[in-house]
C-alpha atoms as a PDB file:
ATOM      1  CA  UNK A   1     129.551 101.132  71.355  1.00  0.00           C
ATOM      2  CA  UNK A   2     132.016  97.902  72.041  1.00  0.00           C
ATOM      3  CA  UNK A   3     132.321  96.397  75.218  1.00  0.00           C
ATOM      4  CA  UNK A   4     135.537  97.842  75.336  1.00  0.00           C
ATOM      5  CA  UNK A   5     134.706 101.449  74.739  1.00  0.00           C
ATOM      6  CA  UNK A   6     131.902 101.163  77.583  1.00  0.00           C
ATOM      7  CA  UNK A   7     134.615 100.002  79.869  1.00  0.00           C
ATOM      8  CA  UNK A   8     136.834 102.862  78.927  1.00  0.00           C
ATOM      9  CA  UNK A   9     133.919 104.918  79.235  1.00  0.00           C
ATOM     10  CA  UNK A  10     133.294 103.719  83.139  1.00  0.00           C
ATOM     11  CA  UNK A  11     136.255 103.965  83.849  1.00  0.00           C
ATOM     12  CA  UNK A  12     135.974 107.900  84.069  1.00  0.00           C
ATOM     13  CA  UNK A  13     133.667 107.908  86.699  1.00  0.00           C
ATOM     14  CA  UNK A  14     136.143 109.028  89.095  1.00  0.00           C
ATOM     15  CA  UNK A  15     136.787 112.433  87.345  1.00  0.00           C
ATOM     16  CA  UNK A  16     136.653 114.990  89.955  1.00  0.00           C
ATOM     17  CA  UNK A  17     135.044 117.661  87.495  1.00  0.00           C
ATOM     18  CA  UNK A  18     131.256 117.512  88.450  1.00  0.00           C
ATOM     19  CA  UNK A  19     130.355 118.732  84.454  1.00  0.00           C
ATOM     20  CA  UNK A  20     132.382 115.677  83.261  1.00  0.00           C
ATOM     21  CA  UNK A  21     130.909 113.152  85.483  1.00  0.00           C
ATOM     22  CA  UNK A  22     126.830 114.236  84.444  1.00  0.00           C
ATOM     23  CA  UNK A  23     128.018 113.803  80.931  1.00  0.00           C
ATOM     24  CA  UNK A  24     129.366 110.498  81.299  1.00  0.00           C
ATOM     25  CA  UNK A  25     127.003 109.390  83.608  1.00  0.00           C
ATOM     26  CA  UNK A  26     124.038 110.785  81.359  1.00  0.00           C
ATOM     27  CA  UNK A  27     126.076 108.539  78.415  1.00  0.00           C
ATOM     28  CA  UNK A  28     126.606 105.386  79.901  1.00  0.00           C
ATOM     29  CA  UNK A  29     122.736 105.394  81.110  1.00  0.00           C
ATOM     30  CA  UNK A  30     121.478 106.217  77.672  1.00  0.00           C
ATOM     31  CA  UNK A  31     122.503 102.307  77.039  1.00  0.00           C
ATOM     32  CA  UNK A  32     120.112 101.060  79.877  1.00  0.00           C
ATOM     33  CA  UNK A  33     120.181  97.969  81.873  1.00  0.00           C
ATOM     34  CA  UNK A  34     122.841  96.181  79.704  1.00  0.00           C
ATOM     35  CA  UNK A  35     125.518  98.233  81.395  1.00  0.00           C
ATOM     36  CA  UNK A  36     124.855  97.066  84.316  1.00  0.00           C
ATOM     37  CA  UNK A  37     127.352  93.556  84.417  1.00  0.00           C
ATOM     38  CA  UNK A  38     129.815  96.021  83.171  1.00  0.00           C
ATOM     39  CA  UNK A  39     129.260  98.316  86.283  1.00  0.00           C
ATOM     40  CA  UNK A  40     128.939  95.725  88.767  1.00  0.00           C
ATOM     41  CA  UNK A  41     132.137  94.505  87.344  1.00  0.00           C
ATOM     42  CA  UNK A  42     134.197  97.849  87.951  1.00  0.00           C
ATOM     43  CA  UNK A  43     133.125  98.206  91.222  1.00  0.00           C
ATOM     44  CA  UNK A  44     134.238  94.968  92.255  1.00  0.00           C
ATOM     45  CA  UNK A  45     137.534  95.992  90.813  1.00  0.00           C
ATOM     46  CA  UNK A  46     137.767  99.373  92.400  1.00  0.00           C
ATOM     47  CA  UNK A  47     139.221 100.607  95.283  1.00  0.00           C
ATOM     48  CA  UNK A  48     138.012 104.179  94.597  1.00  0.00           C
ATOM     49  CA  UNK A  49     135.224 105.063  97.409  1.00  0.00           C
ATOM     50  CA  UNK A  50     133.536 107.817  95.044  1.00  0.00           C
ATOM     51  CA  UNK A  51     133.765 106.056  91.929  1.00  0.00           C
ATOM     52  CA  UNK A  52     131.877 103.008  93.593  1.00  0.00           C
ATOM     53  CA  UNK A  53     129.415 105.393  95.239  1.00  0.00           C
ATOM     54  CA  UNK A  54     128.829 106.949  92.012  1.00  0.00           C
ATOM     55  CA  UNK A  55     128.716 103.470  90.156  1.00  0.00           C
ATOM     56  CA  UNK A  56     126.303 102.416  92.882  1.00  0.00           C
ATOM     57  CA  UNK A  57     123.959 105.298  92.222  1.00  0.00           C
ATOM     58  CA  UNK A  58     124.473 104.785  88.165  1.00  0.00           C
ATOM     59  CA  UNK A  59     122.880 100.858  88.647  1.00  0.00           C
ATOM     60  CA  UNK A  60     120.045 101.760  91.342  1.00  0.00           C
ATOM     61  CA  UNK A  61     118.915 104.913  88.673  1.00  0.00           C
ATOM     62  CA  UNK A  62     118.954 101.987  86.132  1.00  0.00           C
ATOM     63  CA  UNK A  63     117.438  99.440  88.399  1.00  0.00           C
ATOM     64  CA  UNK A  64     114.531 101.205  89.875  1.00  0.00           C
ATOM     65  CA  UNK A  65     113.868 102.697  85.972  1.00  0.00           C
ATOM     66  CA  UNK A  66     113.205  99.149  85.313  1.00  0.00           C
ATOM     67  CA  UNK A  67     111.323  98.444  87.950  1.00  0.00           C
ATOM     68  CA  UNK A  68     108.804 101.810  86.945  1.00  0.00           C
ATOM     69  CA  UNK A  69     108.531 100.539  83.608  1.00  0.00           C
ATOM     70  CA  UNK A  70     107.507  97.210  84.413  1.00  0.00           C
ATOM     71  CA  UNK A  71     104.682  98.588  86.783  1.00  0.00           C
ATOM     72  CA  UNK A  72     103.533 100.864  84.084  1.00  0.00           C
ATOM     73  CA  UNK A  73     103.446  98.115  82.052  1.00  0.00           C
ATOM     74  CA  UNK A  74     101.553  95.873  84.709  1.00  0.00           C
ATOM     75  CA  UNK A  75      98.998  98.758  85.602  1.00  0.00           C
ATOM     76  CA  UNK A  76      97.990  98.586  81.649  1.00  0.00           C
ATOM     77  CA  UNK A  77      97.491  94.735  81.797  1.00  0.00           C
ATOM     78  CA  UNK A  78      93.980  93.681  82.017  1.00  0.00           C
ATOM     79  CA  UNK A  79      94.555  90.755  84.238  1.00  0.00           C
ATOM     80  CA  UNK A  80      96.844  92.980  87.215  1.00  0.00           C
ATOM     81  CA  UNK A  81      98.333  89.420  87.590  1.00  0.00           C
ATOM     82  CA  UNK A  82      99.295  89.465  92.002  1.00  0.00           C
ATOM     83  CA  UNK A  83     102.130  87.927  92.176  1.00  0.00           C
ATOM     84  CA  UNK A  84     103.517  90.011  88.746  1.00  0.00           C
ATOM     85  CA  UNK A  85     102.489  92.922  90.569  1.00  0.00           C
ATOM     86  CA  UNK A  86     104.041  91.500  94.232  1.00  0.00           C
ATOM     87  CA  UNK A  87     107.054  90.236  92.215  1.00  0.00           C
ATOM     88  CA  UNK A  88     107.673  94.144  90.234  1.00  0.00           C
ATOM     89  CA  UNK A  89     107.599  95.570  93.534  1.00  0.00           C
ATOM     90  CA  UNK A  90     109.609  93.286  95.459  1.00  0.00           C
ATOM     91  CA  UNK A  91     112.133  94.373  92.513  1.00  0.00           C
ATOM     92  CA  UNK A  92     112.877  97.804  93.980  1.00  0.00           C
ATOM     93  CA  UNK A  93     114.642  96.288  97.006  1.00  0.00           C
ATOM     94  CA  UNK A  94     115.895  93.167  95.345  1.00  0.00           C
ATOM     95  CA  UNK A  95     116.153  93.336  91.087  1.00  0.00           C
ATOM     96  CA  UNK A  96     117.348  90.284  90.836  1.00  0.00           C
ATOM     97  CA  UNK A  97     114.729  88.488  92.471  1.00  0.00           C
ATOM     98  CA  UNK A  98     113.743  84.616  90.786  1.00  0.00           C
ATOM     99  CA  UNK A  99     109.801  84.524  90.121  1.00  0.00           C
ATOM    100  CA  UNK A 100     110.613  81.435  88.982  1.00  0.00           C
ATOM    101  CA  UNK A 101     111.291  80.208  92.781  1.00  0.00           C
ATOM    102  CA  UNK A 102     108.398  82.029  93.957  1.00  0.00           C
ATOM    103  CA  UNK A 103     105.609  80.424  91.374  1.00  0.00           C
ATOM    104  CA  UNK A 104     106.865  77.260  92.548  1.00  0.00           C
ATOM    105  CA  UNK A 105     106.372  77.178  95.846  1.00  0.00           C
ATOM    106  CA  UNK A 106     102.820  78.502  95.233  1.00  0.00           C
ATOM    107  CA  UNK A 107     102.197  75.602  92.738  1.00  0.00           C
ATOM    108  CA  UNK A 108     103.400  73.209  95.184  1.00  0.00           C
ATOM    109  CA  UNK A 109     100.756  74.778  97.933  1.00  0.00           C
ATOM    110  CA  UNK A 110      98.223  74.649  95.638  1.00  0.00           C
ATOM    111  CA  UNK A 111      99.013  71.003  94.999  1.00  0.00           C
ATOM    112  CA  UNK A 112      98.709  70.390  98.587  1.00  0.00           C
ATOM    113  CA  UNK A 113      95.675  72.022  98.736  1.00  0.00           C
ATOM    114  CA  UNK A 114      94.407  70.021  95.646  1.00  0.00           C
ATOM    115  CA  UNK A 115      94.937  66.785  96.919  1.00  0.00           C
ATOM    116  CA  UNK A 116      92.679  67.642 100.408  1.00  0.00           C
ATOM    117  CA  UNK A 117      89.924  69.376  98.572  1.00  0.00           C
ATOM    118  CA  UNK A 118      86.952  67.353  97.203  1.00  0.00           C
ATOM    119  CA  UNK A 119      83.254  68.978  95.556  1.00  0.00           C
ATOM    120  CA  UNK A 120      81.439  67.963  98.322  1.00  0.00           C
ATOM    121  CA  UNK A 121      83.120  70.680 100.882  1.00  0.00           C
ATOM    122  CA  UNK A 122      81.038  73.622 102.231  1.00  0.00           C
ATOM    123  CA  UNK A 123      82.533  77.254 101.976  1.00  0.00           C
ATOM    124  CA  UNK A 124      83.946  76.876 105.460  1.00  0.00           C
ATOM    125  CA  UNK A 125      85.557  73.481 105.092  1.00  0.00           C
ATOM    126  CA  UNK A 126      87.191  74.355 101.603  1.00  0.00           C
ATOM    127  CA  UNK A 127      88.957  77.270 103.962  1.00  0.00           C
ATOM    128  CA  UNK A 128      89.673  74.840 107.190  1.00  0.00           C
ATOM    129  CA  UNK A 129      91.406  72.873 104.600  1.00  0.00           C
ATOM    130  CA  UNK A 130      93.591  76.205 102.973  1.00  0.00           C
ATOM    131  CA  UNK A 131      94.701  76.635 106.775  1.00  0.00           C
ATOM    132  CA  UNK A 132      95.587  73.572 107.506  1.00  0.00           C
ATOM    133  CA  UNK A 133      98.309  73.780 104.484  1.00  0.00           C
ATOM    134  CA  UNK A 134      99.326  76.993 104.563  1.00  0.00           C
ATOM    135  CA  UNK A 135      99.609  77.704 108.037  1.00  0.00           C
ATOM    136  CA  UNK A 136     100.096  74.295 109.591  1.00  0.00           C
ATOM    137  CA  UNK A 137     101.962  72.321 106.792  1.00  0.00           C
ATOM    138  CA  UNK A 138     103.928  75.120 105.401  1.00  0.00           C
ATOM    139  CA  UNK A 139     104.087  77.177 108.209  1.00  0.00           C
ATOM    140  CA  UNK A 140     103.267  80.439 107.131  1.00  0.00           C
ATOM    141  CA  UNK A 141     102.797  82.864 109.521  1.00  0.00           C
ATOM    142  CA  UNK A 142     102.103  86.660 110.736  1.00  0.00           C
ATOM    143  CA  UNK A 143     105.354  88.198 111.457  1.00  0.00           C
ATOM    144  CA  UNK A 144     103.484  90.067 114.860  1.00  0.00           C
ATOM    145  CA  UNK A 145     107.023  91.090 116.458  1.00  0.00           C
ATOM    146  CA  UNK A 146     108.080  92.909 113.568  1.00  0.00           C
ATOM    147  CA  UNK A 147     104.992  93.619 111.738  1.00  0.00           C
ATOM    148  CA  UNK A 148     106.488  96.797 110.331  1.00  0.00           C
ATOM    149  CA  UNK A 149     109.505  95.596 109.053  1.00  0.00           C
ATOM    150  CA  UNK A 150     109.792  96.091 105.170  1.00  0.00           C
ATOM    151  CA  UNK A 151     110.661  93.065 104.625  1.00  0.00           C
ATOM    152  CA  UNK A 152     107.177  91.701 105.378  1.00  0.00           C
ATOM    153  CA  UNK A 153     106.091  93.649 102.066  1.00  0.00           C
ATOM    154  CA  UNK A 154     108.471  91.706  99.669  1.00  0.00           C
ATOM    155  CA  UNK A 155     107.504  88.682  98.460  1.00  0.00           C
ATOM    156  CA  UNK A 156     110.499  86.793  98.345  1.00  0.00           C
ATOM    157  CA  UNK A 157     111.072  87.605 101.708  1.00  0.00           C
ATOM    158  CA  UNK A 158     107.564  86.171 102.775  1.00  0.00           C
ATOM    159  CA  UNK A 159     108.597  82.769 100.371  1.00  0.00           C
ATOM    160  CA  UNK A 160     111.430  82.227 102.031  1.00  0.00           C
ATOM    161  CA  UNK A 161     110.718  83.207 105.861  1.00  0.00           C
ATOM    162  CA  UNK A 162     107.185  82.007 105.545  1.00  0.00           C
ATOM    163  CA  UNK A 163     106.614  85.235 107.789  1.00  0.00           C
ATOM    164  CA  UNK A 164     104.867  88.074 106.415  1.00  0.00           C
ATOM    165  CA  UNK A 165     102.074  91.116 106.878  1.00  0.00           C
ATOM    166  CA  UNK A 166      98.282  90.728 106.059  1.00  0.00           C
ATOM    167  CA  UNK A 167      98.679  92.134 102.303  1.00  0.00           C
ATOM    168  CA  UNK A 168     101.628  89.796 101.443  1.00  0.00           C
ATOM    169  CA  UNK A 169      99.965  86.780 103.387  1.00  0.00           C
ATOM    170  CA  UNK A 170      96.965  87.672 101.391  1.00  0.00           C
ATOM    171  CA  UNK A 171      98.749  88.124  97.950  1.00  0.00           C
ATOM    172  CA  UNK A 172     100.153  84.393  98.596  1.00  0.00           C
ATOM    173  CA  UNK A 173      96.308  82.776  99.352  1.00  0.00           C
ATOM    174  CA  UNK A 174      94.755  84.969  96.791  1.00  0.00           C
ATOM    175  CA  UNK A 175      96.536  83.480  94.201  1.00  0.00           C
ATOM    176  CA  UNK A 176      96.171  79.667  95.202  1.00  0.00           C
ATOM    177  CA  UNK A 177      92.870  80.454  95.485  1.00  0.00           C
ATOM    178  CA  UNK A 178      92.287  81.613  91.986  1.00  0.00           C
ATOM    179  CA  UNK A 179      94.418  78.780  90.929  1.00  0.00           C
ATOM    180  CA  UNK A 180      92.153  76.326  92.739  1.00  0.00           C
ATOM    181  CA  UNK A 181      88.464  78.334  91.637  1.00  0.00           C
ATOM    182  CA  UNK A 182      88.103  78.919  94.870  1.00  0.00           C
ATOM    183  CA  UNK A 183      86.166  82.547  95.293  1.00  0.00           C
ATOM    184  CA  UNK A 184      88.375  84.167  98.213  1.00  0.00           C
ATOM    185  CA  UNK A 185      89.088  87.962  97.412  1.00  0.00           C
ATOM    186  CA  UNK A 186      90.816  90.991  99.000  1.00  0.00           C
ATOM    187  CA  UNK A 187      88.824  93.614 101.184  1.00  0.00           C
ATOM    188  CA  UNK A 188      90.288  96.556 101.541  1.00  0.00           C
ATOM    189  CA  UNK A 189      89.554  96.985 104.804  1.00  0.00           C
ATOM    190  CA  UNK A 190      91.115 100.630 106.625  1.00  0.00           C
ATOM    191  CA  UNK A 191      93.898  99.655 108.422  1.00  0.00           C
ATOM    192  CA  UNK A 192      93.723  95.766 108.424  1.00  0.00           C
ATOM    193  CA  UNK A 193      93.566  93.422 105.519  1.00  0.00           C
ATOM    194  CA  UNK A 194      91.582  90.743 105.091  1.00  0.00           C
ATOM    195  CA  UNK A 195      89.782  87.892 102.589  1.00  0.00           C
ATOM    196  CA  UNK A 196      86.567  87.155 101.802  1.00  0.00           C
ATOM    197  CA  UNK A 197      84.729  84.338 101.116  1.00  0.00           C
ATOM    198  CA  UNK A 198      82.163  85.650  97.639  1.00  0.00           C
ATOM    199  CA  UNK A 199      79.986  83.677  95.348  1.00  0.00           C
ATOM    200  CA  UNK A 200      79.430  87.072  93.986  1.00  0.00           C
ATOM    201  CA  UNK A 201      80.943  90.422  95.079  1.00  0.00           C
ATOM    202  CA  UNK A 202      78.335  91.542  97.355  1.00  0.00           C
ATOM    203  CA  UNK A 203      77.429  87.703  98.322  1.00  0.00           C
ATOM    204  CA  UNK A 204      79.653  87.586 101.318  1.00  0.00           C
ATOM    205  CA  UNK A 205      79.466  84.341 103.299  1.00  0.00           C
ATOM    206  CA  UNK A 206      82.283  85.428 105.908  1.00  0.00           C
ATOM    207  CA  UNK A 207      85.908  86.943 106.477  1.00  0.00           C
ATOM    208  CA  UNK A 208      89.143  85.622 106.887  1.00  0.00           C
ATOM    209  CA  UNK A 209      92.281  86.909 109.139  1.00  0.00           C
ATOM    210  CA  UNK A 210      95.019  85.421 108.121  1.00  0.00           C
ATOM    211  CA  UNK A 211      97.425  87.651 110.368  1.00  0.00           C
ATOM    212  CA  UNK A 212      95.506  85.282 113.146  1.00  0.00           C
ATOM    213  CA  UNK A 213      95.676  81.808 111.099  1.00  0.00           C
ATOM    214  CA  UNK A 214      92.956  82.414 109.342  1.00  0.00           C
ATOM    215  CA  UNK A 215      90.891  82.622 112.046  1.00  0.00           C
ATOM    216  CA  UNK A 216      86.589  83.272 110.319  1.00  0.00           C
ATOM    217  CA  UNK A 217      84.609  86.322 111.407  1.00  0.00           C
ATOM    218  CA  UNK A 218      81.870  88.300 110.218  1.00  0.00           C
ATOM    219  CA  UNK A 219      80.378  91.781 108.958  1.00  0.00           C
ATOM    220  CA  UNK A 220      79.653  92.743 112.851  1.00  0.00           C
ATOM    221  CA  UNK A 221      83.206  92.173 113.078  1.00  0.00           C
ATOM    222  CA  UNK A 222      84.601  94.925 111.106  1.00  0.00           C
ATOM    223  CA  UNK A 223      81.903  97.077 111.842  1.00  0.00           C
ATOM    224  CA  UNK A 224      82.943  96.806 115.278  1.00  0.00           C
ATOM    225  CA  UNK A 225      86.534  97.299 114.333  1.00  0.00           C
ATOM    226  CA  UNK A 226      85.876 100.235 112.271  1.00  0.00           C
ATOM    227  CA  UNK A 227      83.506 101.731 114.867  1.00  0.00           C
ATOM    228  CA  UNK A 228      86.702 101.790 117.169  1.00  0.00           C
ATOM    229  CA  UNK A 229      88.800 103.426 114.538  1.00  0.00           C
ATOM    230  CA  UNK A 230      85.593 105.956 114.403  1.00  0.00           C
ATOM    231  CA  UNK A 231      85.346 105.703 110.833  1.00  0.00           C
ATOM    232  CA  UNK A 232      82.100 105.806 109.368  1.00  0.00           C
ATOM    233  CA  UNK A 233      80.939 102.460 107.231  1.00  0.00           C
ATOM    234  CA  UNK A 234      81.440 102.460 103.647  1.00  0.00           C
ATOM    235  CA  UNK A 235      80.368  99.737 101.024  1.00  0.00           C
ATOM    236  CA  UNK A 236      84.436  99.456  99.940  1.00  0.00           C
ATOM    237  CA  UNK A 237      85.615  98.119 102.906  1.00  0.00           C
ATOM    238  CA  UNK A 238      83.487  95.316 103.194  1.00  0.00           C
ATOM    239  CA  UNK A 239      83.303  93.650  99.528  1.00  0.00           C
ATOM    240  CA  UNK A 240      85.872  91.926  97.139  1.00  0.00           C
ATOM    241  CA  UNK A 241      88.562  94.627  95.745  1.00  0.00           C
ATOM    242  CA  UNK A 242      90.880  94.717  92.754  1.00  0.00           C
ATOM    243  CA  UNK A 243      94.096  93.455  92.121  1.00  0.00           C
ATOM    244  CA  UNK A 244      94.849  97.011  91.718  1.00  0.00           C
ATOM    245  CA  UNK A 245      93.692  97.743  94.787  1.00  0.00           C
ATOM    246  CA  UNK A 246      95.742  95.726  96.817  1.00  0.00           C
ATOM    247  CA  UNK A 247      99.223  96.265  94.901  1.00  0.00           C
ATOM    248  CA  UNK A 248      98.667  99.910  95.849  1.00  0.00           C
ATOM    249  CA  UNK A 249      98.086  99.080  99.414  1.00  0.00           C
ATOM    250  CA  UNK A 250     101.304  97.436  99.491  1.00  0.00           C
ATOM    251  CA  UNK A 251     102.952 100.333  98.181  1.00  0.00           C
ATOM    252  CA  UNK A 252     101.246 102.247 100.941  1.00  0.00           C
ATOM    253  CA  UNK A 253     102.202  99.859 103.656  1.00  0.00           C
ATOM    254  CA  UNK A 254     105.636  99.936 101.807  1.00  0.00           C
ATOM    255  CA  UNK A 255     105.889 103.826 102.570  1.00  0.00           C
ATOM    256  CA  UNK A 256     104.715 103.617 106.229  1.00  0.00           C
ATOM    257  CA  UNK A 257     107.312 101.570 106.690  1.00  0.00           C
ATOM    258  CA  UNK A 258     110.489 103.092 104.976  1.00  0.00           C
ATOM    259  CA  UNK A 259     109.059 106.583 106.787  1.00  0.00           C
ATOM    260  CA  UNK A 260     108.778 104.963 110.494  1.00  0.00           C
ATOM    261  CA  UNK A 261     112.767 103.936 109.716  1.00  0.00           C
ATOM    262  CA  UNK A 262     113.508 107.657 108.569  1.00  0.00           C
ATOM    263  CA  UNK A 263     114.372 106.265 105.003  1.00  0.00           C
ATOM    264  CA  UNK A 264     113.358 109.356 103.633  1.00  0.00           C
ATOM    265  CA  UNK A 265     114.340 108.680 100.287  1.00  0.00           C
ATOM    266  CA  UNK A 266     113.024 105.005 100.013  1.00  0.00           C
ATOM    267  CA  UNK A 267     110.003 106.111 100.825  1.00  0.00           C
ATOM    268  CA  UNK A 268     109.900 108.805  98.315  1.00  0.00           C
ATOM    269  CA  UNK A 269     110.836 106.800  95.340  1.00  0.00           C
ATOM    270  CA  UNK A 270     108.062 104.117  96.785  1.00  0.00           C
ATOM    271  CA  UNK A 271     105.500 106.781  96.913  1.00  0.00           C
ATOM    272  CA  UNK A 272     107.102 107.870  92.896  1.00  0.00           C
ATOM    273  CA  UNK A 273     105.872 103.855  92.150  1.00  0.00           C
ATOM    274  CA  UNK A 274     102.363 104.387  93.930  1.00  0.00           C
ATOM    275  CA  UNK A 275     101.779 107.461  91.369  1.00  0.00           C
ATOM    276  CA  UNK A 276     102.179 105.310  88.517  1.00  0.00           C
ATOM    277  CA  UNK A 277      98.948 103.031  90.042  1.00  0.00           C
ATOM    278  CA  UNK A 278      97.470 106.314  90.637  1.00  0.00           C
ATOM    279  CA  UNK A 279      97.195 107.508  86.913  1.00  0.00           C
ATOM    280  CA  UNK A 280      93.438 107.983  86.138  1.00  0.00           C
END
């Protein structure tokens, strides 16, 4: 189909006859994303309420199609790149998001970190010294007056505000981490997340809280914290976790978050995203 057939084609949306509109609508999103300039174009041009609601609706089908596809795609990867995964999902809210933007402000903490690290640092120095740039020079920071905003679960958001929740924080210092060699996983701790500091996965030399500037603690710690949640211990919440892992704790977080603001359908078409991580 031309250009100027789709246009024609778009500009029906406004037919009053519901049977009309599902065919048209069903045609113009069998052509996929590439519509979408041509949509965002007519509603800028239209003064119709319902055709831009409908055009709206059209572009947010198409957008959050792509953003499925891509974590389907991701979930199949053997690396579960974070910040792929962080990015895909930051996509929902925002599809036009620039990784570009986001990998470079990560290179340029890692560089930072780079130029303060030398061989000769213990385990607990290397991590005074991750602080110190991320927290202190950068100013990165947990977002505790709003910890439940959704906000704090998109990565761009956390780029640009430098404010963000525990998984986000984490995704961020995971991934200069890995850049840098330096051994600090994800635990997937029960309500709380937090690093660890592994030679090996069940060589633990201590815990890091980055929602308190990553402030160190220990094993005794999060037994104590779990023993006031009265949960019983389990080996999972106190090694290294997957990539996988903490993308779908996100999403979680994510869904606790659209369903404490009563966006009921937000968090259903988050929870449709979680399913796809969820495929055995």
């Amino acid at each position: 189909m031309s250009d100027k057939e789709l246009k024609a084609l778009i500009s029906l949306l406004d037919d009053p006859d519901n049977a009309v509109f599902d065919e048209i609508k069903q045609k113009i999103i069998s052509f996929g994303d590439r519509v979408i300039p041509f949509l965002e174009d007519a509603w800028e041009t239209s003064f119709d309420v319902l055709r831009q609601e409908r055009i709206e609706n059209i572009i947010h089908y198409l957008q959050f199609e792509t953003v499925k596809k891509e974590l389907s795609e991701w979930e199949k990867s053997s690396e579960h790149d974070l910040i792929n995964g962080a990015v895909i999902v930051a996509k929902y809210q925002y599809p036009d998001i620039n990784k570009e933007s986001i990998s470079s402000v990560i290179n340029h903490l890692k560089q930072d970190v780079w130029l303060e690290l030398s061989e000769d640092l213990t385990a607990l120095e290397q991590v005074n010294v991750l602080n110190r740039v991320f927290f202190d020079l950068h100013g990165f920071h947990g977002n505790k007056r709003n910890i439940n905003s959704p906000k704090n679960s998109f990565i761009n958001n956390v780029i640009e505000s430098k404010s963000g929740n525990p998984i986000t924080l984490g995704i961020i210092y995971i991934s200069i981490c890995k850049q840098l060699n330096i051994p600090i996983y994800g635990v997937n701790v029960p309500a709380h997340f937090v690093l660890a500091y592994a030679e090996q996965p069940n060589d633990i030399l201590f815990y890091i809280n980055l929602f308190n500037r990553g402030t160190v603690f220990s094993k005794y710690d999060i037994d104590n914290f779990l023993a006031q949640l009265k949960l019983s211990p389990k080996a999972s919440y106190y090694i290294p976790c997957s990539n996988l892992i903490i993308i779908k704790r996100l999403l979680q977080h994510l869904m606790y978050t659209f369903d404490n603001l009563g966006y009921v359908e937000k968090k259903e078409e988050i929870a449709s995203l979680f399913s796809i991580l969820e495929k055995p």
